[in-house]
C-alpha atoms as a PDB file:
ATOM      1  CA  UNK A   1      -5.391 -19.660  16.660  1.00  0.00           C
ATOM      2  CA  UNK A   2      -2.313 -20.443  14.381  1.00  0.00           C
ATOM      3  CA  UNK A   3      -4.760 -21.791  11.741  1.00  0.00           C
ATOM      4  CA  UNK A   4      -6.778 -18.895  12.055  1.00  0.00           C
ATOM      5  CA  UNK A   5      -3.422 -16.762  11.640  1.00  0.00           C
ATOM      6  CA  UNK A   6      -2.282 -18.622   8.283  1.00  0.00           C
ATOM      7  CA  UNK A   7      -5.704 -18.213   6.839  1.00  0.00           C
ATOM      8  CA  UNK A   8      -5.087 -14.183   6.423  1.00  0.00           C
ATOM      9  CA  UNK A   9      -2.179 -14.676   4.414  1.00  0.00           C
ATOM     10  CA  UNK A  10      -4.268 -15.828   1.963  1.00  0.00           C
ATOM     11  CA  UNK A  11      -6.396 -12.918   0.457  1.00  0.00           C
ATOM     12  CA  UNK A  12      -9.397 -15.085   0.005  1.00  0.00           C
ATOM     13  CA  UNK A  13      -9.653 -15.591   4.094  1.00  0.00           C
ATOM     14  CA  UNK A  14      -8.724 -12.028   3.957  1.00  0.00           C
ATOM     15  CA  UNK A  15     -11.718 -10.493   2.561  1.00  0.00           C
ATOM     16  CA  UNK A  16     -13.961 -12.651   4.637  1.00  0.00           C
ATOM     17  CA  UNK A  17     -12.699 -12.133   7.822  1.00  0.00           C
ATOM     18  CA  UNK A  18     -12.346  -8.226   7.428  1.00  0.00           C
ATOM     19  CA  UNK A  19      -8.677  -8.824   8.856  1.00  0.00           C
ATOM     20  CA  UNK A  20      -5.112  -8.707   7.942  1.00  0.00           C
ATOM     21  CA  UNK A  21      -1.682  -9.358   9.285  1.00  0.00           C
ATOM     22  CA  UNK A  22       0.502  -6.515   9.983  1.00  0.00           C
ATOM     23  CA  UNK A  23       4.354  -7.885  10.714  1.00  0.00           C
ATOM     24  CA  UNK A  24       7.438  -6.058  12.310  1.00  0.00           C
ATOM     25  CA  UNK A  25       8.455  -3.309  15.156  1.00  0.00           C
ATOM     26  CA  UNK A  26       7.901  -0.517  12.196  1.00  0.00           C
ATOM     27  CA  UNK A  27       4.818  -1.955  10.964  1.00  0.00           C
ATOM     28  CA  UNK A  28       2.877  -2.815  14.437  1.00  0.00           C
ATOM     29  CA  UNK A  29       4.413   0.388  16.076  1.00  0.00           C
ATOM     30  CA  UNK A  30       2.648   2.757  13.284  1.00  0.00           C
ATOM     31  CA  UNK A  31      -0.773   0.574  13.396  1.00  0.00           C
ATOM     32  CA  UNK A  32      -0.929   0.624  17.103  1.00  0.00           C
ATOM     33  CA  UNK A  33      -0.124   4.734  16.995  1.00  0.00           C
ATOM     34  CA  UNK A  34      -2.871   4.792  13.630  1.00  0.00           C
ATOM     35  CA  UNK A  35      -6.740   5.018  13.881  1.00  0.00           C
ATOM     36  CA  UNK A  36      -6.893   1.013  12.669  1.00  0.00           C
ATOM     37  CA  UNK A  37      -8.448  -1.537  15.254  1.00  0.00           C
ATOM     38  CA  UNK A  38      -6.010  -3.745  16.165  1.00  0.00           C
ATOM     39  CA  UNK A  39      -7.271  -7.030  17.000  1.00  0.00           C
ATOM     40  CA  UNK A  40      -4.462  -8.376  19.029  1.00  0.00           C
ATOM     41  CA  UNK A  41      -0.543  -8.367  18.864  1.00  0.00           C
ATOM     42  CA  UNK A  42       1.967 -11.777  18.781  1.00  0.00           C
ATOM     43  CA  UNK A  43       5.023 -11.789  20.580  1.00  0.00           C
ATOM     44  CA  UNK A  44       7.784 -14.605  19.986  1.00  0.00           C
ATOM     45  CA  UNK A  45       8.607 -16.073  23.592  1.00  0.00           C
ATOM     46  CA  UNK A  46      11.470 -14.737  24.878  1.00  0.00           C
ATOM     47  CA  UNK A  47      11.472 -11.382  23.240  1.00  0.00           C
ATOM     48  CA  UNK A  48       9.384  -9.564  25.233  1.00  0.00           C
ATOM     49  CA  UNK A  49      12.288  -7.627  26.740  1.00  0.00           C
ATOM     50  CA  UNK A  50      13.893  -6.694  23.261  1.00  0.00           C
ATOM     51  CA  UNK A  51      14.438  -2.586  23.491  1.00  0.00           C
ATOM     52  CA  UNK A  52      12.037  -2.815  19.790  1.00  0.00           C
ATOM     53  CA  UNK A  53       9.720  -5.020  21.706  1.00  0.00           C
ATOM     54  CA  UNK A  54       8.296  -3.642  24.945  1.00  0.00           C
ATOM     55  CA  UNK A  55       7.218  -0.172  23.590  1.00  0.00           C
ATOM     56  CA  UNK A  56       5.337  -2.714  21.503  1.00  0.00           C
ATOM     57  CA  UNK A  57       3.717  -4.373  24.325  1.00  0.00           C
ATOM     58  CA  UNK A  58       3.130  -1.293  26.783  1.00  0.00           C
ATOM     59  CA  UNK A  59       1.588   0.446  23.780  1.00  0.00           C
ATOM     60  CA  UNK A  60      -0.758  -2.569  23.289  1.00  0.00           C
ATOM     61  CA  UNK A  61      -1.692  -2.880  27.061  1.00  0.00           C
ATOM     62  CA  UNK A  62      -2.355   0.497  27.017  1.00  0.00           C
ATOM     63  CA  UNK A  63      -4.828   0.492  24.053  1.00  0.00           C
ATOM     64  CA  UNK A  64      -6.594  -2.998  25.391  1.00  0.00           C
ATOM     65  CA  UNK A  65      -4.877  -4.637  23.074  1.00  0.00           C
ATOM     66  CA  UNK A  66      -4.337  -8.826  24.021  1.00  0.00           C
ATOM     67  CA  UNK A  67      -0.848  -9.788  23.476  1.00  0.00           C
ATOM     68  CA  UNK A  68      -0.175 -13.107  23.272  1.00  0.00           C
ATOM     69  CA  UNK A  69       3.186 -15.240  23.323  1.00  0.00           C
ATOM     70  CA  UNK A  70       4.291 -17.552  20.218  1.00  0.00           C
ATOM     71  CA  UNK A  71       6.894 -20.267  19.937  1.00  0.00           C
ATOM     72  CA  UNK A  72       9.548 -19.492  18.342  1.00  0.00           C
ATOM     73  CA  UNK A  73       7.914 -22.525  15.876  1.00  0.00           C
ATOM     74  CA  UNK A  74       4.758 -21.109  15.764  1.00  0.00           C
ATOM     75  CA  UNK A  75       6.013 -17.824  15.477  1.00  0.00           C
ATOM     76  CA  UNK A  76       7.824 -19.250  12.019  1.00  0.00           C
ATOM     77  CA  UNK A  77       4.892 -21.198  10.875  1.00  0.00           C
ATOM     78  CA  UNK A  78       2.464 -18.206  11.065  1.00  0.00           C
ATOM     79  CA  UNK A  79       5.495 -15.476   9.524  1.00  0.00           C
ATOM     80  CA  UNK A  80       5.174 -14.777   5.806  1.00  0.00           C
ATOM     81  CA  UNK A  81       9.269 -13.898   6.074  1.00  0.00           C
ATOM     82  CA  UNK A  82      11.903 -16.212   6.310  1.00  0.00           C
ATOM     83  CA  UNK A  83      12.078 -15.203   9.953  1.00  0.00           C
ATOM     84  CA  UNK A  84       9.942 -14.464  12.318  1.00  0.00           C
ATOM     85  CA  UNK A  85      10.531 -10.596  13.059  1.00  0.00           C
ATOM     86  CA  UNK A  86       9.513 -10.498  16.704  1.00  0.00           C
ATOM     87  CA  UNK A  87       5.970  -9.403  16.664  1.00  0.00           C
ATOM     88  CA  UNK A  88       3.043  -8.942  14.153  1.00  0.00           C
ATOM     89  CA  UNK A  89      -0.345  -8.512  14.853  1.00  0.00           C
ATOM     90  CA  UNK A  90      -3.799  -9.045  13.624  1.00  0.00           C
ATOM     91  CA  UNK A  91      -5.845  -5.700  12.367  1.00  0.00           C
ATOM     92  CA  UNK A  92      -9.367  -5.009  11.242  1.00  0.00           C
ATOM     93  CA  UNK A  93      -9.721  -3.663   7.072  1.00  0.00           C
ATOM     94  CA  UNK A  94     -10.972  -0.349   7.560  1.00  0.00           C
ATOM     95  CA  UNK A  95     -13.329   1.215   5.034  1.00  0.00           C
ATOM     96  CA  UNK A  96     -11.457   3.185   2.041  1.00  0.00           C
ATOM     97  CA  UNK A  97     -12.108   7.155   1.723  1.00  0.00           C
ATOM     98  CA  UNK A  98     -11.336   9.039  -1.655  1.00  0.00           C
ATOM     99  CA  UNK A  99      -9.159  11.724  -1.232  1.00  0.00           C
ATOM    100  CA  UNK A 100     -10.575  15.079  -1.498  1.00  0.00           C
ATOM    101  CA  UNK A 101      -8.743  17.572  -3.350  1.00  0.00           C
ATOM    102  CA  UNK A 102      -4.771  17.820  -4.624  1.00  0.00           C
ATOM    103  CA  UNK A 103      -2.654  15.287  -6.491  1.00  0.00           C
ATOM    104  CA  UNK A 104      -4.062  11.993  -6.498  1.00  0.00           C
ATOM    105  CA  UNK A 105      -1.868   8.315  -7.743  1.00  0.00           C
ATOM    106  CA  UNK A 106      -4.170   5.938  -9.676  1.00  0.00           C
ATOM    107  CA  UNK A 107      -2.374   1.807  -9.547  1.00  0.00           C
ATOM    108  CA  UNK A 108      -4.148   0.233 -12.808  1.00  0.00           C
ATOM    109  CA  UNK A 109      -3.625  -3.804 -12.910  1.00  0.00           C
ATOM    110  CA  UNK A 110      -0.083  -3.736 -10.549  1.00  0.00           C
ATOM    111  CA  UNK A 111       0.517  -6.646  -9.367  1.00  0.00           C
ATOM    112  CA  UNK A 112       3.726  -6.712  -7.457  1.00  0.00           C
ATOM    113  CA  UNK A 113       3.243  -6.095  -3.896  1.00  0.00           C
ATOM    114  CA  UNK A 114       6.510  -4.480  -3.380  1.00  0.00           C
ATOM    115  CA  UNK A 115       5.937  -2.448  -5.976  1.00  0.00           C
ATOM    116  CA  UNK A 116       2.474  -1.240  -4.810  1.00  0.00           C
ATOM    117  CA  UNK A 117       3.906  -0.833  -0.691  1.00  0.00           C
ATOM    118  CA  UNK A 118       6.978   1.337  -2.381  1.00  0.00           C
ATOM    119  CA  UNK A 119       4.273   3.851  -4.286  1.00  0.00           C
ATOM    120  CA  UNK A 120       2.322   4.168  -1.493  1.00  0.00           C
ATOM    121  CA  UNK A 121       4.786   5.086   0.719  1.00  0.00           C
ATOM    122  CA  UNK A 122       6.763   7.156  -1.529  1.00  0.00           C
ATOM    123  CA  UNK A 123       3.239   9.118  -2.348  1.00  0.00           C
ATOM    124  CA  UNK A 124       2.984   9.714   1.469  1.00  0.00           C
ATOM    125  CA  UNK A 125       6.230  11.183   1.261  1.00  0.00           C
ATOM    126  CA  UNK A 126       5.657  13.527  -1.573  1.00  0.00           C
ATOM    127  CA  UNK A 127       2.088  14.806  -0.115  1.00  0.00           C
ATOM    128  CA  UNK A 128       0.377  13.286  -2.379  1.00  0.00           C
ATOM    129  CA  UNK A 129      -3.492  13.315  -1.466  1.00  0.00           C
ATOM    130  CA  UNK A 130      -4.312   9.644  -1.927  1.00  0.00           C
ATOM    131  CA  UNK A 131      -3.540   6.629  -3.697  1.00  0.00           C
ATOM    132  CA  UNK A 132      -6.452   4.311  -5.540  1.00  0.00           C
ATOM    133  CA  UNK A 133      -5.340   1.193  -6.499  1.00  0.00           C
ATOM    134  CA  UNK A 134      -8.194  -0.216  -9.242  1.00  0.00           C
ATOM    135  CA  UNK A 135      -9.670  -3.726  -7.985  1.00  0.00           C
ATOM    136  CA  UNK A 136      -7.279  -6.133 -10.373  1.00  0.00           C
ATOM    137  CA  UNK A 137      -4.272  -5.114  -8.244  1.00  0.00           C
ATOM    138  CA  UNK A 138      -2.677  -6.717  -5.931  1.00  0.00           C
ATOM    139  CA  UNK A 139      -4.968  -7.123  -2.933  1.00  0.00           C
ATOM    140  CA  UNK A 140      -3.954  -4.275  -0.608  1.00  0.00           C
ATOM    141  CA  UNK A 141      -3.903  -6.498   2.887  1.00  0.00           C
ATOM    142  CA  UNK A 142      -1.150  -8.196   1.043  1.00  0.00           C
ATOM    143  CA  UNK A 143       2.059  -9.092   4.404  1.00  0.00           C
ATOM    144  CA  UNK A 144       4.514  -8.385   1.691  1.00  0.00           C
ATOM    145  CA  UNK A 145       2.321  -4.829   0.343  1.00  0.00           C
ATOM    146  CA  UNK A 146       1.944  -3.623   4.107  1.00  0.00           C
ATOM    147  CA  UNK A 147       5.581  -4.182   4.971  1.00  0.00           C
ATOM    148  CA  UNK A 148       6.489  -2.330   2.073  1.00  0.00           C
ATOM    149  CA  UNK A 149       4.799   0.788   2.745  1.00  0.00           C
ATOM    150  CA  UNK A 150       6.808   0.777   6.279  1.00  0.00           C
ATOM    151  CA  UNK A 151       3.920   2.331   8.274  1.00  0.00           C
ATOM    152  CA  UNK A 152       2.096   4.434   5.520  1.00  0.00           C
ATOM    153  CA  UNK A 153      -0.708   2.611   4.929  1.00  0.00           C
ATOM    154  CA  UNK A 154      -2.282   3.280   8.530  1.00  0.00           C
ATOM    155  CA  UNK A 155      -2.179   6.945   8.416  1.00  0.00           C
ATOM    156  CA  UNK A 156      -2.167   7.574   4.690  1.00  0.00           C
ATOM    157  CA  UNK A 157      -5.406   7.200   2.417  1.00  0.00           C
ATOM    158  CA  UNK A 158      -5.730   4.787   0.109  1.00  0.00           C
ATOM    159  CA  UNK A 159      -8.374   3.499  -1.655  1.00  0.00           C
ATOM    160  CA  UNK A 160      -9.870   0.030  -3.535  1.00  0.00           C
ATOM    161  CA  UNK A 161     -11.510   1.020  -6.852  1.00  0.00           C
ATOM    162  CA  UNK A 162     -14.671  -1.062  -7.809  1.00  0.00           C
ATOM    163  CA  UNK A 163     -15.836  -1.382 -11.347  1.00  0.00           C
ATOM    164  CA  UNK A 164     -13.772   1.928 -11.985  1.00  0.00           C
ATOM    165  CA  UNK A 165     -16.297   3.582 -10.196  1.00  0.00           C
ATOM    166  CA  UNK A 166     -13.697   5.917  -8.159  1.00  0.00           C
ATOM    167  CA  UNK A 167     -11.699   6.522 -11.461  1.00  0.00           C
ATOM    168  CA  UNK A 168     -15.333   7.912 -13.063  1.00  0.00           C
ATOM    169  CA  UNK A 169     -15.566  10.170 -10.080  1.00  0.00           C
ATOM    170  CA  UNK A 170     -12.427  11.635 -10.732  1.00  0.00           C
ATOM    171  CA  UNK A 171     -12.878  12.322 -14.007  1.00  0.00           C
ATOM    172  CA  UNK A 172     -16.589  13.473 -13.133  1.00  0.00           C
ATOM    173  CA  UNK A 173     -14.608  16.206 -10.190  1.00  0.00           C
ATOM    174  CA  UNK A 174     -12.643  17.640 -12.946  1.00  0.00           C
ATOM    175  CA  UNK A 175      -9.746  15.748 -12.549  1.00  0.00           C
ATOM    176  CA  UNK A 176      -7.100  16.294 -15.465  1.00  0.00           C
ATOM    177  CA  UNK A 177      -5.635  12.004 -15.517  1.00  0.00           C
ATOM    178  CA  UNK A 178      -2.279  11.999 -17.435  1.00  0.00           C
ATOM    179  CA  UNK A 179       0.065   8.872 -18.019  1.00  0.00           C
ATOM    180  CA  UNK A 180       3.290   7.865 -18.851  1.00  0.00           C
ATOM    181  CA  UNK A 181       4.698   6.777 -22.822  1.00  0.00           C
ATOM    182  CA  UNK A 182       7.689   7.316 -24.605  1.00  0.00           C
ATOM    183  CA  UNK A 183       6.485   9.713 -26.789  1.00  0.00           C
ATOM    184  CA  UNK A 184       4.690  11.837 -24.476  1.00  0.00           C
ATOM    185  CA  UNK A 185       4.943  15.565 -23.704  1.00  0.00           C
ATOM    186  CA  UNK A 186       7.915  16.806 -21.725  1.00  0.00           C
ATOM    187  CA  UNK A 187       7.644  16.162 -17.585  1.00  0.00           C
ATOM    188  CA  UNK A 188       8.292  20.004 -17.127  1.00  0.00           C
ATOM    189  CA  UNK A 189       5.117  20.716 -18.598  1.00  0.00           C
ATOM    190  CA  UNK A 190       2.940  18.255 -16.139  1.00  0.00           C
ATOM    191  CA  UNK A 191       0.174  20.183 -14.677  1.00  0.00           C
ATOM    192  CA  UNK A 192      -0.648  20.972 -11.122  1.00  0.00           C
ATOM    193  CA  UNK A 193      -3.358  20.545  -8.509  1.00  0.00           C
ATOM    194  CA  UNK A 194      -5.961  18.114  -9.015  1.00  0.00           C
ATOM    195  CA  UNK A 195      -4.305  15.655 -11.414  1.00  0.00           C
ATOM    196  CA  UNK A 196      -4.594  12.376 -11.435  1.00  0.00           C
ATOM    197  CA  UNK A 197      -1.562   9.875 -12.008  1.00  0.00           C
ATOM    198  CA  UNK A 198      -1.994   6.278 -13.635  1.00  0.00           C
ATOM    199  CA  UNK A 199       0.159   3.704 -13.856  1.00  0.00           C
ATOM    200  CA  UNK A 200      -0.387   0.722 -15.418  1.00  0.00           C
ATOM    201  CA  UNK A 201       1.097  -2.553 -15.312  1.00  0.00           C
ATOM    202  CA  UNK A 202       5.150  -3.145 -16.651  1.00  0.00           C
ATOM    203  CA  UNK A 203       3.937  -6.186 -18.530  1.00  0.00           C
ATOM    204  CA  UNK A 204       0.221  -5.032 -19.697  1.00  0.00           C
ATOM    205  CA  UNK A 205      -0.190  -1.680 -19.444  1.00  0.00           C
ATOM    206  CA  UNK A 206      -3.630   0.220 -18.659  1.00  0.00           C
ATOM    207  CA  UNK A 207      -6.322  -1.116 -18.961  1.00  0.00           C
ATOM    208  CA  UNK A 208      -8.921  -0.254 -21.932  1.00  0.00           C
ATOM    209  CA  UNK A 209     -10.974   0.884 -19.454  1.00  0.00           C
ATOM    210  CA  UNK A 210      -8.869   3.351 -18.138  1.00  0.00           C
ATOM    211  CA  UNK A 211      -6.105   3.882 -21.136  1.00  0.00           C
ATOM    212  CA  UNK A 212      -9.186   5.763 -22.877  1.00  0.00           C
ATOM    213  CA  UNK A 213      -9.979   8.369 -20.222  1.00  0.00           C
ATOM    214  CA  UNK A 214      -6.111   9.083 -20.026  1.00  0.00           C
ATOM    215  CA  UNK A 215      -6.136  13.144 -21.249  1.00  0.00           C
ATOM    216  CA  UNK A 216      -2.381  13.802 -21.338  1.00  0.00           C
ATOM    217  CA  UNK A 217       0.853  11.466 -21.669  1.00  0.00           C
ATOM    218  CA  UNK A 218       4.260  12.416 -20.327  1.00  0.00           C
ATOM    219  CA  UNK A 219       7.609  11.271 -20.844  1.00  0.00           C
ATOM    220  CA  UNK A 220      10.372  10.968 -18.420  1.00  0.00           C
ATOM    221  CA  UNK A 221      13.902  11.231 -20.654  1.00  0.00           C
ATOM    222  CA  UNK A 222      16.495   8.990 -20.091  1.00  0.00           C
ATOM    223  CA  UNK A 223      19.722   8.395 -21.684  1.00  0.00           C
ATOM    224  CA  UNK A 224      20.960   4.904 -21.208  1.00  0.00           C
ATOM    225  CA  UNK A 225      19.774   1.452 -22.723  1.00  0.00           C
ATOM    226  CA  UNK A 226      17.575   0.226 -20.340  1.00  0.00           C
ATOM    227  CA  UNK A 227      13.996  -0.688 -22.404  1.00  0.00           C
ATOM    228  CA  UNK A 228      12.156   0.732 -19.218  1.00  0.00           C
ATOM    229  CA  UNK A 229      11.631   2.081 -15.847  1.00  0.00           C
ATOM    230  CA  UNK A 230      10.887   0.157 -13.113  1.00  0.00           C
ATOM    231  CA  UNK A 231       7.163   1.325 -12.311  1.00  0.00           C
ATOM    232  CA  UNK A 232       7.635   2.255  -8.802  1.00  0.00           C
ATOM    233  CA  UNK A 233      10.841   4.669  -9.513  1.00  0.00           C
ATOM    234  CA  UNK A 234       8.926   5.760 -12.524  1.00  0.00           C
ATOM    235  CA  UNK A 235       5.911   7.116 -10.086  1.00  0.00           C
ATOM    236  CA  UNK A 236       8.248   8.317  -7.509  1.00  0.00           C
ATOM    237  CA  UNK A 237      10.020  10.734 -10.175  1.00  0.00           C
ATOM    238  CA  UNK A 238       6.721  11.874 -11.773  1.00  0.00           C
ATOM    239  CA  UNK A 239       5.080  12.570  -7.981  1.00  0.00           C
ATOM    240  CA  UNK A 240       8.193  14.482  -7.176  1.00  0.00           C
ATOM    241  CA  UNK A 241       7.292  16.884  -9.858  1.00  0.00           C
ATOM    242  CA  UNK A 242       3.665  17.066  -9.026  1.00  0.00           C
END
């Protein structure tokens, strides 16, 4: 069992096992709560009566969900944190849906996990329809990516682009797909409805693939001398004007 747990941190064992680790009271509250199997939930020994905890566990029971008990060694061994949060738990990878009408964010190439978790969540905040992260991102079952979306991921659609394919479709559905550069058009004018938002990489950029199809580029002003925005606030402000 705890080499079968360490595996899934590793995206490789991942993808083959259909499975990924979900850690924390937030994060295994909203998965148990979402439509997501969950396979089974871990409980450090001894916590079981924490007031975070037991919802955790009667929720599980409830759901025919195993719970099983882990040393407080194990429970470190198998944590991709410096400590062990409690509980995690093991769910199945669900199959990805486009979203269907309305605002959509497009991740080209990210590769920070936190970075990826923070848009995601901050798109579920802002309504956004869906997010479609292209397939040389960071792989979405990623502990650090789920954590940071603090429960969005399970009821929020998001989607793995293959081959571009999903970007194509877009484009095909009359999606208008704008960008970000400093010499863009002003963010008051950004349009509304279905538009499509890509964001590129802080280091790279889009992709060739996907810099081409780009219709419209939009500039958020600043005043300062920072050289650039981090990528995640950048989103956030552009999403809160779509």
């Amino acid at each position: 069992m705890k080499k079968q747990l360490k595996k899934l941190l590793q995206k490789k064992f991942r993808r083959e096992e259909q499975q990924f680790i979900v850690e924390g009271v937030k994060g295994v509250g909203e998965l148990l709560a979402s439509s997501y199997s969950t396979v089974t939930v871990y409980i450090e020994e001894g916590r079981e009566q924490d007031d975070a905890i037991a919802p955790i566990i009667a929720s599980a029971y409830k759901k025919g969900v195993p719970v099983e008990r882990l040393s407080v060694k194990d429970a470190n061994q198998m944590s991709s944190t410096d400590t062990f949060p409690g509980v995690m738990a093991v769910a199945k990878i669900p199959l990805g849906k486009l979203p269907e009408g309305g605002p959509v964010l497009y991740l080209d190439g990210l590769k920070d996990p936190g970075n990826v978790g923070t848009l995601i969540r901050t798109a579920d905040w802002f309504g956004v329809a869906g997010v479609i992260l292209s397939e040389h991102c960071v792989d979405l079952y990623n502990p650090k990516l789920v954590r940071s979306t603090m429960g969005s991921l399970f009821h929020f659609p998001v989607h793995v682009d293959v081959e571009y394919q999903a970007f194509h479709q877009l484009k095909d559905a009359g999606y208008q797909c704008i960008g970000l550069s400093l010499d863009g058009e002003p963010l008051q004018t950004l349009p509304q409805g279905n538009v499509c938002l890509v964001l590129g990489s802080e280091s790279h950029g889009l992709s060739k693939e996907v810099d081409s199809l780009v219709d419209t580029r939009y500039t958020i002003p600043g005043k300062g001398q920072a050289e650039s925005l981090n990528v995640a606030i950048a989103g956030g402000i552009v999403m809160s004007q779509l």
